[in-house]
PDB file of N, CA and C in Angstrom:
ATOM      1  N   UNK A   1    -116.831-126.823  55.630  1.00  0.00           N
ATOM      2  CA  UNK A   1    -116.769-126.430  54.226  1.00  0.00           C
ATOM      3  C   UNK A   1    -116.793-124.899  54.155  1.00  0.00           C
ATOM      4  N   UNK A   2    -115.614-124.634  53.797  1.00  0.00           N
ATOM      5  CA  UNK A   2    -115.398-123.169  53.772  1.00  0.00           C
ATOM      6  C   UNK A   2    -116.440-122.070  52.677  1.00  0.00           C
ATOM      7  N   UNK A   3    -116.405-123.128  51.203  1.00  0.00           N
ATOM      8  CA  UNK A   3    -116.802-122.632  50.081  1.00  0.00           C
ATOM      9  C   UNK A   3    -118.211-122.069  50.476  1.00  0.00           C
ATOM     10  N   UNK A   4    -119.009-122.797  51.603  1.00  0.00           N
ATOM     11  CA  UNK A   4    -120.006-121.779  52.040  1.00  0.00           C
ATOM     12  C   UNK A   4    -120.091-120.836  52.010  1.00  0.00           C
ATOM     13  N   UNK A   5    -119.288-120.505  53.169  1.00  0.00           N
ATOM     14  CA  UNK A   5    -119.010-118.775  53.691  1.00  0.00           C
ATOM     15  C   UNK A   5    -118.246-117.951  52.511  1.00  0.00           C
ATOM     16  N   UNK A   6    -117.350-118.560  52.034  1.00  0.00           N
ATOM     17  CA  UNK A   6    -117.584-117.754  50.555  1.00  0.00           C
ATOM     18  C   UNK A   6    -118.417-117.387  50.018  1.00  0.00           C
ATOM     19  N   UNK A   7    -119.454-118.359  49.199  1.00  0.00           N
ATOM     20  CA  UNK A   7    -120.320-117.754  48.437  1.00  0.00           C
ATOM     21  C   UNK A   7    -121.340-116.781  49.524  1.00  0.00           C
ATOM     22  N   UNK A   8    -121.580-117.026  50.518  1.00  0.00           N
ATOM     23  CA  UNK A   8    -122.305-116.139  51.477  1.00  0.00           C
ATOM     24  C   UNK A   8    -122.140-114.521  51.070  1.00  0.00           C
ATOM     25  N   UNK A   9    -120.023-114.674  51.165  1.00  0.00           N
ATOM     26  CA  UNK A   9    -119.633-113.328  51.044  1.00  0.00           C
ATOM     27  C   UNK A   9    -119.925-112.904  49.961  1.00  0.00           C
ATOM     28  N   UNK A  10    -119.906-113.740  48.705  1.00  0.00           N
ATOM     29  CA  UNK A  10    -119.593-113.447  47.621  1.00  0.00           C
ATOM     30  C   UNK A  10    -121.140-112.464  47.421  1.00  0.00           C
ATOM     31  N   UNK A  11    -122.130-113.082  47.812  1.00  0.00           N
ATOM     32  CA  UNK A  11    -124.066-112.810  47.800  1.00  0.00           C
ATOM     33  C   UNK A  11    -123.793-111.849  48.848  1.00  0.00           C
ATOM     34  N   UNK A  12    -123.026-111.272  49.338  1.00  0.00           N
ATOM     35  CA  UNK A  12    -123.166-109.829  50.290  1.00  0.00           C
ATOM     36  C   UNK A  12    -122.643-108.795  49.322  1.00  0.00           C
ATOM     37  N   UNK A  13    -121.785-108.980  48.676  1.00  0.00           N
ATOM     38  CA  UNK A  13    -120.926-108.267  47.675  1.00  0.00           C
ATOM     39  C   UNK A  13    -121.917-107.694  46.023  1.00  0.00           C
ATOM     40  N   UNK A  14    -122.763-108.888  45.615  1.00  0.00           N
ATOM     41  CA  UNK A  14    -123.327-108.917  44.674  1.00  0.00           C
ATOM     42  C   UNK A  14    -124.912-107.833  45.137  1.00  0.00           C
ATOM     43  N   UNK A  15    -125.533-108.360  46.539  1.00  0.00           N
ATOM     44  CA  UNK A  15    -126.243-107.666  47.196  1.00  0.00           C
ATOM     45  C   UNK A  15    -126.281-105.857  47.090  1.00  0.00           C
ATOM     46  N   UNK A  16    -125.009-105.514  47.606  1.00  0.00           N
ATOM     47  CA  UNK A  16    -124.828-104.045  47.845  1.00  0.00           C
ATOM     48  C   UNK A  16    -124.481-103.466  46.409  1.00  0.00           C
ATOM     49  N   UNK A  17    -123.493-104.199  45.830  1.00  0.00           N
ATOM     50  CA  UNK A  17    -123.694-103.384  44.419  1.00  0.00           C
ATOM     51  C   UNK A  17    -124.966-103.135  43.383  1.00  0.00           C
ATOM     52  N   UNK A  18    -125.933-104.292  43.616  1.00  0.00           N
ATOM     53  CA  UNK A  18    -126.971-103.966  42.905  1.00  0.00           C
ATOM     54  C   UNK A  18    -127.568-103.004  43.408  1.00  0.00           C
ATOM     55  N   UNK A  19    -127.537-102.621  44.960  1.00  0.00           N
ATOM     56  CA  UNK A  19    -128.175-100.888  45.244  1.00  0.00           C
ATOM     57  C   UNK A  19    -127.276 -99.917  44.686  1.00  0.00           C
ATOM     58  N   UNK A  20    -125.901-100.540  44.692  1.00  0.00           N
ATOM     59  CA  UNK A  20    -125.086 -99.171  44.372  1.00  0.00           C
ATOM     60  C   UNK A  20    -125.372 -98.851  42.689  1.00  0.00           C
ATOM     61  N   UNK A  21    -125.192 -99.983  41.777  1.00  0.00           N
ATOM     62  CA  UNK A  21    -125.350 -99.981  40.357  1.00  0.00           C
ATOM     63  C   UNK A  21    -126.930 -99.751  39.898  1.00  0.00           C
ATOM     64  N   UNK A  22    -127.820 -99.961  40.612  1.00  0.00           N
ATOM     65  CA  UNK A  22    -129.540-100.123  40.244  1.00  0.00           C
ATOM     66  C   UNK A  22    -129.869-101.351  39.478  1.00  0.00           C
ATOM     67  N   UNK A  23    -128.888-102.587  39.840  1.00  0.00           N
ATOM     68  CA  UNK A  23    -129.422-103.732  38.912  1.00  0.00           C
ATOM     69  C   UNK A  23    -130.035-104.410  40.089  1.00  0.00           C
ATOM     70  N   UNK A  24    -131.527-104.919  39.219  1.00  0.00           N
ATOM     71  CA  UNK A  24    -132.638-105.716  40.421  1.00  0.00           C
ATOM     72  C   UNK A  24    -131.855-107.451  40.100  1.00  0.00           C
ATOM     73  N   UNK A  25    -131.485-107.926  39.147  1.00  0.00           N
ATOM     74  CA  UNK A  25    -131.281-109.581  39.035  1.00  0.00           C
ATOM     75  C   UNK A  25    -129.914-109.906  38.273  1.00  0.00           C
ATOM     76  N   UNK A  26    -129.118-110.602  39.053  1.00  0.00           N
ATOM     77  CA  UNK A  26    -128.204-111.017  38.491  1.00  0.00           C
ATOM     78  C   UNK A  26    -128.212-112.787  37.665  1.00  0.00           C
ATOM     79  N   UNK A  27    -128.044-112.212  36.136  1.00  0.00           N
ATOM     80  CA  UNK A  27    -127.527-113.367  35.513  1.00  0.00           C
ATOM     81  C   UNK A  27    -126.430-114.402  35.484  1.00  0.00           C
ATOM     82  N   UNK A  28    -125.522-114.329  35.460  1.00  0.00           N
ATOM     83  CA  UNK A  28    -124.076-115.018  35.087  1.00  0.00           C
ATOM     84  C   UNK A  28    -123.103-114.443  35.894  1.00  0.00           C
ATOM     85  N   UNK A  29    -122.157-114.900  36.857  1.00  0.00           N
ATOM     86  CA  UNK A  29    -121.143-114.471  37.823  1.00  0.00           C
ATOM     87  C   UNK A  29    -120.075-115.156  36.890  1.00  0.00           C
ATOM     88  N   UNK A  30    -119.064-114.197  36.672  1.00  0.00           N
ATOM     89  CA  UNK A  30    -117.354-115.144  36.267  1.00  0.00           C
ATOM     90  C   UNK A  30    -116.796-114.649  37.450  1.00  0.00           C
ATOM     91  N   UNK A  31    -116.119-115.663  38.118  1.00  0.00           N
ATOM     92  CA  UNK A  31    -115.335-115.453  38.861  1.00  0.00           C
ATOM     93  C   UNK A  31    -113.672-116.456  38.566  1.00  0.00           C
ATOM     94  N   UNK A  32    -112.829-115.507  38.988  1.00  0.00           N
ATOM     95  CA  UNK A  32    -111.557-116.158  39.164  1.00  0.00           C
ATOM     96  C   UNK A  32    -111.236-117.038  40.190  1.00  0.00           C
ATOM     97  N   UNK A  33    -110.349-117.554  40.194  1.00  0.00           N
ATOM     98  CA  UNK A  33    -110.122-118.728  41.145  1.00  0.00           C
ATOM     99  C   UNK A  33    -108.663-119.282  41.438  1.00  0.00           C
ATOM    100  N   UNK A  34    -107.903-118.687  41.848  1.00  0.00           N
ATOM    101  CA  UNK A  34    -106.524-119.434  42.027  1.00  0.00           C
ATOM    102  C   UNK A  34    -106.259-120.468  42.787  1.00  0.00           C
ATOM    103  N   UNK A  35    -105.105-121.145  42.114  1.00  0.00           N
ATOM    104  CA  UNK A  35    -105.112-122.472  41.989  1.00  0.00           C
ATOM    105  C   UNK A  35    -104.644-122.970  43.351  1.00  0.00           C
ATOM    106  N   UNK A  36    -103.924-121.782  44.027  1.00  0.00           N
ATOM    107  CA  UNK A  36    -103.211-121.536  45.180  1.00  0.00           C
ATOM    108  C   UNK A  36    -104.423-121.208  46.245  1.00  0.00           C
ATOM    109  N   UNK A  37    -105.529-120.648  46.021  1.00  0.00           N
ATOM    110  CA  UNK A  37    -106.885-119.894  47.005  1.00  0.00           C
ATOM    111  C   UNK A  37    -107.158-120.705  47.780  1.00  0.00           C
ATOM    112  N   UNK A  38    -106.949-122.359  47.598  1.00  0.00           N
ATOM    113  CA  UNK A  38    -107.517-123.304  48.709  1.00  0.00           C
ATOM    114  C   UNK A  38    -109.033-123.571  48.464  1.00  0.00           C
ATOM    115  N   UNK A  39    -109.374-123.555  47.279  1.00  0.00           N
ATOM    116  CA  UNK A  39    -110.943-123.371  47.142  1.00  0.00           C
ATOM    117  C   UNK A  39    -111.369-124.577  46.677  1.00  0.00           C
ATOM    118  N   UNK A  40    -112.411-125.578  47.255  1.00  0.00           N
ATOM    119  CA  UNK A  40    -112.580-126.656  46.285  1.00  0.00           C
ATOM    120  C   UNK A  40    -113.408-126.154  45.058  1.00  0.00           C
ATOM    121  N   UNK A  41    -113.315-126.552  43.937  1.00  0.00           N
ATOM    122  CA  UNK A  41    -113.905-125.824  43.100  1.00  0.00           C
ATOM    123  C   UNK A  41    -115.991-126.606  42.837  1.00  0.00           C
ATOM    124  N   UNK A  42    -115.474-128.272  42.672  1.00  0.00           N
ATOM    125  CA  UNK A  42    -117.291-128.658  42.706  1.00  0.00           C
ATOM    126  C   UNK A  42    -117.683-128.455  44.319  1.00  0.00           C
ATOM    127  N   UNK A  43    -117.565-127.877  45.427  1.00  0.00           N
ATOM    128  CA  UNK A  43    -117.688-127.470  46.748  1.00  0.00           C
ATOM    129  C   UNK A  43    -118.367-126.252  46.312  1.00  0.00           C
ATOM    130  N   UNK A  44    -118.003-125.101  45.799  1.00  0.00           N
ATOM    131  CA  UNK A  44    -117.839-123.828  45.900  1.00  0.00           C
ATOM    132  C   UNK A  44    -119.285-123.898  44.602  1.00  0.00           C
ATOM    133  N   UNK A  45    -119.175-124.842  43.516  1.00  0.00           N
ATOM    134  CA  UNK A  45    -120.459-124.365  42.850  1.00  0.00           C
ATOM    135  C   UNK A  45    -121.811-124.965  43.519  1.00  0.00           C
ATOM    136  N   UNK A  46    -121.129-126.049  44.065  1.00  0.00           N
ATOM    137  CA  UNK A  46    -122.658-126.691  44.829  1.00  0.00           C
ATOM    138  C   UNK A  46    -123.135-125.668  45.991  1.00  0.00           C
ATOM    139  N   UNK A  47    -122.050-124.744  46.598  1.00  0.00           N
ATOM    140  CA  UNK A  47    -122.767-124.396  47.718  1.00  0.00           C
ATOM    141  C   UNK A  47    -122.862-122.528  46.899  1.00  0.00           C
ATOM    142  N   UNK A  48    -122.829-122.119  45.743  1.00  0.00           N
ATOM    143  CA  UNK A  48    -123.334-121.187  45.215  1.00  0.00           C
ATOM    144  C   UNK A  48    -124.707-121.457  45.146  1.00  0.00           C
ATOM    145  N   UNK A  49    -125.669-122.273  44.450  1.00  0.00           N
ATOM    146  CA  UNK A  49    -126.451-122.973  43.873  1.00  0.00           C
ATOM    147  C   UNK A  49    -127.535-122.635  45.142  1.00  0.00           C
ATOM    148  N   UNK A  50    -127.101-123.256  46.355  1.00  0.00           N
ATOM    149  CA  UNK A  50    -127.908-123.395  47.793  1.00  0.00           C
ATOM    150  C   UNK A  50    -127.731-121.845  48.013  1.00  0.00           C
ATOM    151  N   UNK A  51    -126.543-121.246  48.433  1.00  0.00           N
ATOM    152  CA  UNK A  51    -126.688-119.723  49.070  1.00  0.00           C
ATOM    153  C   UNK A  51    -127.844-118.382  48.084  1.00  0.00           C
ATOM    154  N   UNK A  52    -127.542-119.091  46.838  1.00  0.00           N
ATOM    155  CA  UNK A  52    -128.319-117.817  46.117  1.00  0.00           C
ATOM    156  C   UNK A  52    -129.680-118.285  45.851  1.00  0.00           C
ATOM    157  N   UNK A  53    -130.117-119.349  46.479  1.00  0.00           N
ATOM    158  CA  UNK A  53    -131.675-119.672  46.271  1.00  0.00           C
ATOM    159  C   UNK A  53    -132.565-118.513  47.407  1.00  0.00           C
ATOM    160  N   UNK A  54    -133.355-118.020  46.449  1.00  0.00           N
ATOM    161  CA  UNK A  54    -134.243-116.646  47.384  1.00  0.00           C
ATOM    162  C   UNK A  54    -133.880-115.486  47.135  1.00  0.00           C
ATOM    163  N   UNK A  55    -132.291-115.457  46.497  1.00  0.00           N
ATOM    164  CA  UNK A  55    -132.187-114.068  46.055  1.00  0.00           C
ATOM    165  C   UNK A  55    -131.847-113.294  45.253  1.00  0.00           C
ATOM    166  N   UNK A  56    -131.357-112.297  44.892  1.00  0.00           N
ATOM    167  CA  UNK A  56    -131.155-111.517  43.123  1.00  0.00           C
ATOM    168  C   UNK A  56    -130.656-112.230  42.129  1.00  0.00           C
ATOM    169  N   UNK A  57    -129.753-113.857  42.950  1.00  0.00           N
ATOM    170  CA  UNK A  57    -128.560-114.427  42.270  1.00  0.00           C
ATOM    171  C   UNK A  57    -129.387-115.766  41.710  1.00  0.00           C
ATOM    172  N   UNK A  58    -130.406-116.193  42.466  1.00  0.00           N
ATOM    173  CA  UNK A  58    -131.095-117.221  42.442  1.00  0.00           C
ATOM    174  C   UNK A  58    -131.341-117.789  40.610  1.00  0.00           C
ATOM    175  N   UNK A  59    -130.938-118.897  40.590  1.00  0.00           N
ATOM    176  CA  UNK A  59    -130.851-119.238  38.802  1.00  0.00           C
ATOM    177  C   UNK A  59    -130.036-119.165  37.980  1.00  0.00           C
ATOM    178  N   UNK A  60    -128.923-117.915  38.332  1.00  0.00           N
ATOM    179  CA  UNK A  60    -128.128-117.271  37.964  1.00  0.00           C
ATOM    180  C   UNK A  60    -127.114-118.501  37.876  1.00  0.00           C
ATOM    181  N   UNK A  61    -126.402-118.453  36.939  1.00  0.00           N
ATOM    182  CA  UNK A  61    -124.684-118.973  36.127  1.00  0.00           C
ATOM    183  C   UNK A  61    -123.426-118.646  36.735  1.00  0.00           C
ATOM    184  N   UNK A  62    -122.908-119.229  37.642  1.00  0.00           N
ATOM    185  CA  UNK A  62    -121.460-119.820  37.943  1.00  0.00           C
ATOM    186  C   UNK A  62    -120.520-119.382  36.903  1.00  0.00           C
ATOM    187  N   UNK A  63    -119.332-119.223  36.359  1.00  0.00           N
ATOM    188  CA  UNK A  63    -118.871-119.611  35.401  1.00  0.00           C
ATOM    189  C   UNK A  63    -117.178-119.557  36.019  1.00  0.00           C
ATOM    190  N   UNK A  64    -116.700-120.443  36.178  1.00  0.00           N
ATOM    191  CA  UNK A  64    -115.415-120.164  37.176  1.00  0.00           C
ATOM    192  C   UNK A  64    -114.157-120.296  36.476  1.00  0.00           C
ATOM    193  N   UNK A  65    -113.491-119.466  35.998  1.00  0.00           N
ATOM    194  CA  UNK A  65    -111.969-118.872  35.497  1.00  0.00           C
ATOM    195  C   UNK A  65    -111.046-119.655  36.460  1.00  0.00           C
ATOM    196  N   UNK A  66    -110.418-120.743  36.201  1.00  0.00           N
ATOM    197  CA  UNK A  66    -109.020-120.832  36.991  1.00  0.00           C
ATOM    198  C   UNK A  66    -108.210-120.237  36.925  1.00  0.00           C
ATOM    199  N   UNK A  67    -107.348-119.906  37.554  1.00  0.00           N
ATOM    200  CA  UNK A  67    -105.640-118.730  37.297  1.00  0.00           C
ATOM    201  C   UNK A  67    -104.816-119.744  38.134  1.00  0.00           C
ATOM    202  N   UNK A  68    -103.772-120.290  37.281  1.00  0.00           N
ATOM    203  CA  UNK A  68    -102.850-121.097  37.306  1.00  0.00           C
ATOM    204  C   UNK A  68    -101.969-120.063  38.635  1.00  0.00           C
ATOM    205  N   UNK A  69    -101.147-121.047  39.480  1.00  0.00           N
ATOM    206  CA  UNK A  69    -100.195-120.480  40.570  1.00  0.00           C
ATOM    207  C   UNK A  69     -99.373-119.913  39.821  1.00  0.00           C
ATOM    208  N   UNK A  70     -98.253-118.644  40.062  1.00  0.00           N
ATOM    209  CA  UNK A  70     -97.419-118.373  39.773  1.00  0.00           C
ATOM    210  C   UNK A  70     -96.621-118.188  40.840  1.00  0.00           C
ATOM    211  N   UNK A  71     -95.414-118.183  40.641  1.00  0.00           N
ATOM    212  CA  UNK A  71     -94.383-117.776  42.015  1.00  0.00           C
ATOM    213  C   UNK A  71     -92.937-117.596  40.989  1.00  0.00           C
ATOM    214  N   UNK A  72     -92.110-116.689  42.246  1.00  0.00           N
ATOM    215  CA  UNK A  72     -90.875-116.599  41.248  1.00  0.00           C
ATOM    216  C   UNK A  72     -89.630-117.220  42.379  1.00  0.00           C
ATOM    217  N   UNK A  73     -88.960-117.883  41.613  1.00  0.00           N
ATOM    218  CA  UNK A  73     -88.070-118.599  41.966  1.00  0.00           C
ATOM    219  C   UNK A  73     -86.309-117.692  42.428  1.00  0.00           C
ATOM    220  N   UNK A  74     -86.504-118.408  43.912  1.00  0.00           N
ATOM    221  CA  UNK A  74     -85.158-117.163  43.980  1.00  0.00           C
ATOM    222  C   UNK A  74     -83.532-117.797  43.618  1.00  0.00           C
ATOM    223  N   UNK A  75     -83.790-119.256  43.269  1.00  0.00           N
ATOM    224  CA  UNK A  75     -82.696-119.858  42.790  1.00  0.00           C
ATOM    225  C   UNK A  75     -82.259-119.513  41.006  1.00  0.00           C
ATOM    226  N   UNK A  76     -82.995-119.906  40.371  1.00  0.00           N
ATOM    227  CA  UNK A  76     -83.049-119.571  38.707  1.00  0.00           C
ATOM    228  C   UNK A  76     -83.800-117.772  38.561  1.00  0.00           C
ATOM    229  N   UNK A  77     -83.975-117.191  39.427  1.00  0.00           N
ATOM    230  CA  UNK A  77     -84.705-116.058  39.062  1.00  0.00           C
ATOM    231  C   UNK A  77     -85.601-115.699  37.947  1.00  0.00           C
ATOM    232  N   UNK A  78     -86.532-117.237  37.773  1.00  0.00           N
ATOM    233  CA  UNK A  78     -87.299-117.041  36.877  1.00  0.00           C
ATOM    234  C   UNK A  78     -89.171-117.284  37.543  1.00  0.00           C
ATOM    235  N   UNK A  79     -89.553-116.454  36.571  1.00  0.00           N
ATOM    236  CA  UNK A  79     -91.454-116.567  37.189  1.00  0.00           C
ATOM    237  C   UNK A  79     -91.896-117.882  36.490  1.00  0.00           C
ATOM    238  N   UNK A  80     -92.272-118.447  37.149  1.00  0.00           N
ATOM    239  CA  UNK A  80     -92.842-120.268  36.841  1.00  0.00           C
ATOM    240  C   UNK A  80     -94.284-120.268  37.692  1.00  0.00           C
ATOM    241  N   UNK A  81     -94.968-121.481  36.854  1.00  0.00           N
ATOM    242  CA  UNK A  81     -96.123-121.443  36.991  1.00  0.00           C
ATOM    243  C   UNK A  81     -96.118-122.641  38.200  1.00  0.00           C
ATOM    244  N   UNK A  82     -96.990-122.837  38.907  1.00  0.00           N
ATOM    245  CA  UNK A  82     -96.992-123.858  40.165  1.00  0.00           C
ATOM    246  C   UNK A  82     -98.372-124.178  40.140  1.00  0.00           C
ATOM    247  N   UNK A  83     -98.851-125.773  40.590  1.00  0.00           N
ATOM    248  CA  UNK A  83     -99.543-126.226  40.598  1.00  0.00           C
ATOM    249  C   UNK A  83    -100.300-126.120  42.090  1.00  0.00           C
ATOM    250  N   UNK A  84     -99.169-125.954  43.526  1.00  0.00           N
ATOM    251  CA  UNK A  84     -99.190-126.185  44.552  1.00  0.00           C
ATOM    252  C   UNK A  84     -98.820-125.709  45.393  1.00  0.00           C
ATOM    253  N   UNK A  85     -98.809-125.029  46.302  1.00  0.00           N
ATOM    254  CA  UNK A  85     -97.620-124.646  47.535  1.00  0.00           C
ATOM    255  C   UNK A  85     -96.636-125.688  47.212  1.00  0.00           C
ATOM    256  N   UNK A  86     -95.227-125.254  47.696  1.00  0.00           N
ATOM    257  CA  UNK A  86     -94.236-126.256  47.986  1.00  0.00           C
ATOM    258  C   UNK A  86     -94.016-127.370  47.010  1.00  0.00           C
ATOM    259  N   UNK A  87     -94.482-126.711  45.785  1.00  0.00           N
ATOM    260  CA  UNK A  87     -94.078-127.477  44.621  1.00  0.00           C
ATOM    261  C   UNK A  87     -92.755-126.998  44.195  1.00  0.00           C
ATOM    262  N   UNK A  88     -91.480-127.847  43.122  1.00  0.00           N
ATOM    263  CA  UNK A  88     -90.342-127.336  43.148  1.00  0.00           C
ATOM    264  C   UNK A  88     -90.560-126.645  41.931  1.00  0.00           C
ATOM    265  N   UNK A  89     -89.243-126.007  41.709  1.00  0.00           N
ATOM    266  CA  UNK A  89     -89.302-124.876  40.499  1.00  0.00           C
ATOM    267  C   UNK A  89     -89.363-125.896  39.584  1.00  0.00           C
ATOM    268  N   UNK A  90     -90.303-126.151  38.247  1.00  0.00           N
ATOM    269  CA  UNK A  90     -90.451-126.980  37.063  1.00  0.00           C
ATOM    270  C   UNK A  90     -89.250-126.395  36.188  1.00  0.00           C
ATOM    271  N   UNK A  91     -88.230-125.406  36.694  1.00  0.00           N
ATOM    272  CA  UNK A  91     -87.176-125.160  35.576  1.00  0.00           C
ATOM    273  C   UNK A  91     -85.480-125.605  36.133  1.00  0.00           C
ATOM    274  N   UNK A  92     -85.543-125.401  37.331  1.00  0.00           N
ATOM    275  CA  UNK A  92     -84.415-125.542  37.836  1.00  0.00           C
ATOM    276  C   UNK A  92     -84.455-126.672  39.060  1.00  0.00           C
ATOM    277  N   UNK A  93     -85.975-127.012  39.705  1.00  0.00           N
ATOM    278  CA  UNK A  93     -86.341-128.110  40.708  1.00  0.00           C
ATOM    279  C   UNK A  93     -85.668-127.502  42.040  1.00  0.00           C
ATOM    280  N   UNK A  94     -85.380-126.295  42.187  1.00  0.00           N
ATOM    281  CA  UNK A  94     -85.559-125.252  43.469  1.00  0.00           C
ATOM    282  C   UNK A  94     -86.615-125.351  44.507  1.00  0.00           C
ATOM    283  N   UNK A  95     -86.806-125.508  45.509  1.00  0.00           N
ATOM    284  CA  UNK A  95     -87.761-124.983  46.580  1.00  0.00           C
ATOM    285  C   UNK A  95     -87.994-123.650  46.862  1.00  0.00           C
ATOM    286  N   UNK A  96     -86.563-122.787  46.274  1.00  0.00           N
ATOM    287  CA  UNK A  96     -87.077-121.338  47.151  1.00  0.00           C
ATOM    288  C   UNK A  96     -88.147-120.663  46.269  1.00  0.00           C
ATOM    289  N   UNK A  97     -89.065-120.543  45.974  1.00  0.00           N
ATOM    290  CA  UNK A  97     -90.335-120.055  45.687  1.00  0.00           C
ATOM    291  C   UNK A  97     -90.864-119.244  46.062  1.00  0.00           C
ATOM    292  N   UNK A  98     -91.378-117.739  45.721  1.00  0.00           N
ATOM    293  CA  UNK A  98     -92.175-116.762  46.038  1.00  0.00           C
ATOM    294  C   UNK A  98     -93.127-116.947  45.536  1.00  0.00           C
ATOM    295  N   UNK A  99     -94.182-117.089  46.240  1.00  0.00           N
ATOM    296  CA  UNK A  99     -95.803-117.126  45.271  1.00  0.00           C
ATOM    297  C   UNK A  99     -96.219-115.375  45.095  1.00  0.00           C
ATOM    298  N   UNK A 100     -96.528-115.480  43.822  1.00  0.00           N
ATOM    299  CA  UNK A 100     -96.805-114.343  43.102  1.00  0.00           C
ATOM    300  C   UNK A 100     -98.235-113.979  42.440  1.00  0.00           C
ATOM    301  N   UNK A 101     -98.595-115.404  42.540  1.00  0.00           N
ATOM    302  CA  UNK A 101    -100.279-114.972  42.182  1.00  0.00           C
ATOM    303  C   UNK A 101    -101.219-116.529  41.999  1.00  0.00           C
ATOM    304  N   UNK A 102    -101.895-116.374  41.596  1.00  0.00           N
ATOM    305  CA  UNK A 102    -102.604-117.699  42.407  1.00  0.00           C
ATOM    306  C   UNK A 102    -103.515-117.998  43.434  1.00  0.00           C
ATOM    307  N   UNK A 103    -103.498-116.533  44.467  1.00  0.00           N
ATOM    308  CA  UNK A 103    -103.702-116.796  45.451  1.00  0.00           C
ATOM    309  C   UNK A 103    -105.480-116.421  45.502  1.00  0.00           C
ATOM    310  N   UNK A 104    -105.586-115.432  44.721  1.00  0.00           N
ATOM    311  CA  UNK A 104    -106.899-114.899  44.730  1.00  0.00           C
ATOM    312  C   UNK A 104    -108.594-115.882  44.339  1.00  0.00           C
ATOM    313  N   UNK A 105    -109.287-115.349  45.011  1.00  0.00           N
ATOM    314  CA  UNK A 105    -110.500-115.426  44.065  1.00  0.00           C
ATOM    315  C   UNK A 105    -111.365-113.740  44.353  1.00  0.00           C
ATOM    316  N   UNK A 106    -111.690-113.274  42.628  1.00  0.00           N
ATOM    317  CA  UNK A 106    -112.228-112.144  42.526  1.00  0.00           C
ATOM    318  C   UNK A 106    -113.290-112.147  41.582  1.00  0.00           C
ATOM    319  N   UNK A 107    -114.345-111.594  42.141  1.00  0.00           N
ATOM    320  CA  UNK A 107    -115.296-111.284  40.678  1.00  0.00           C
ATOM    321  C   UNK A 107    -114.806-110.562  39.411  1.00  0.00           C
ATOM    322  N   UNK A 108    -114.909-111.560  38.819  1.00  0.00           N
ATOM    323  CA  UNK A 108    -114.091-110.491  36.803  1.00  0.00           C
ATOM    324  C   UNK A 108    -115.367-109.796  36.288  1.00  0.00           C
ATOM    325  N   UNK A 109    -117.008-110.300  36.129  1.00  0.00           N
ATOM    326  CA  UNK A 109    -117.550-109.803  35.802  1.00  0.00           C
ATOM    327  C   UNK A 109    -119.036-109.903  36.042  1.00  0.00           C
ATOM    328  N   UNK A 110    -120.292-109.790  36.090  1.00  0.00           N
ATOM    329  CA  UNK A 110    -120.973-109.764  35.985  1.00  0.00           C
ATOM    330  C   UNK A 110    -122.118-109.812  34.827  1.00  0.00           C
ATOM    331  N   UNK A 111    -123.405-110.425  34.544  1.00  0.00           N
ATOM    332  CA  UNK A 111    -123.984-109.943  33.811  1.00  0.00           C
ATOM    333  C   UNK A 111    -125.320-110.045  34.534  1.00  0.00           C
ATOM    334  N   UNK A 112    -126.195-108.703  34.252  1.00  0.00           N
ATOM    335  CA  UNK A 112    -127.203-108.130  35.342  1.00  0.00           C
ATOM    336  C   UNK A 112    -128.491-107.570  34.460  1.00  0.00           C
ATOM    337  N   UNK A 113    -129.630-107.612  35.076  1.00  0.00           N
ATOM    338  CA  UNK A 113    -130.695-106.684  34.449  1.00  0.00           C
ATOM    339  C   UNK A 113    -131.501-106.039  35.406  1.00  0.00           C
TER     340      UNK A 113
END
């Protein structure tokens, strides 16, 4: 289960900025999530829940943003939204596909005291 070592990273990330920013406890994490990232999503909150027990994050709120796949299609030359890798173009039913976004997961925001 990958979503571990994510949130691990994610609690290394949250860690150093609270020295860099001077916040002692974090409330509420939004994070993004593409649909494309490979992330299970009830994986990734169950093993938030376990990694941040003991520390600044501990108690603290999940709140997880999906971001739909995008890719642009080199048959219809249009940007379409994708559910999947190797899904066909929903406008023209193309395979050639550039994924264009989707792919990420990033912290959007924080709320801290």
């Amino acid at each position: 289960m990958h979503e571990m070592s994510l949130c691990e990273g994610l609690l290394q990330v949250l860690e150093e900025q609270a020295r860099v920013q001077h916040y002692r406890r974090v409330r509420t994490v939004w994070l993004e999530v593409g649909a494309l990232a490979g992330v299970e999503i009830p994986a990734l909150a169950f093993s938030y829940d376990v990694v941040m027990r003991g520390s600044l994050a501990e108690g603290s709120r999940l709140e997880i943003i999906e971001v739909p796949g995008r890719a642009w299609c080199l048959h219809c030359a249009a940007s379409v939204e994708i559910g999947a890798r190797y899904d066909p173009c929903p406008r023209c039913g193309g395979y050639q596909l550039q994924v264009t976004g989707g792919e990420e997961m990033r912290i959007k925001e924080l709320e801290v005291e």
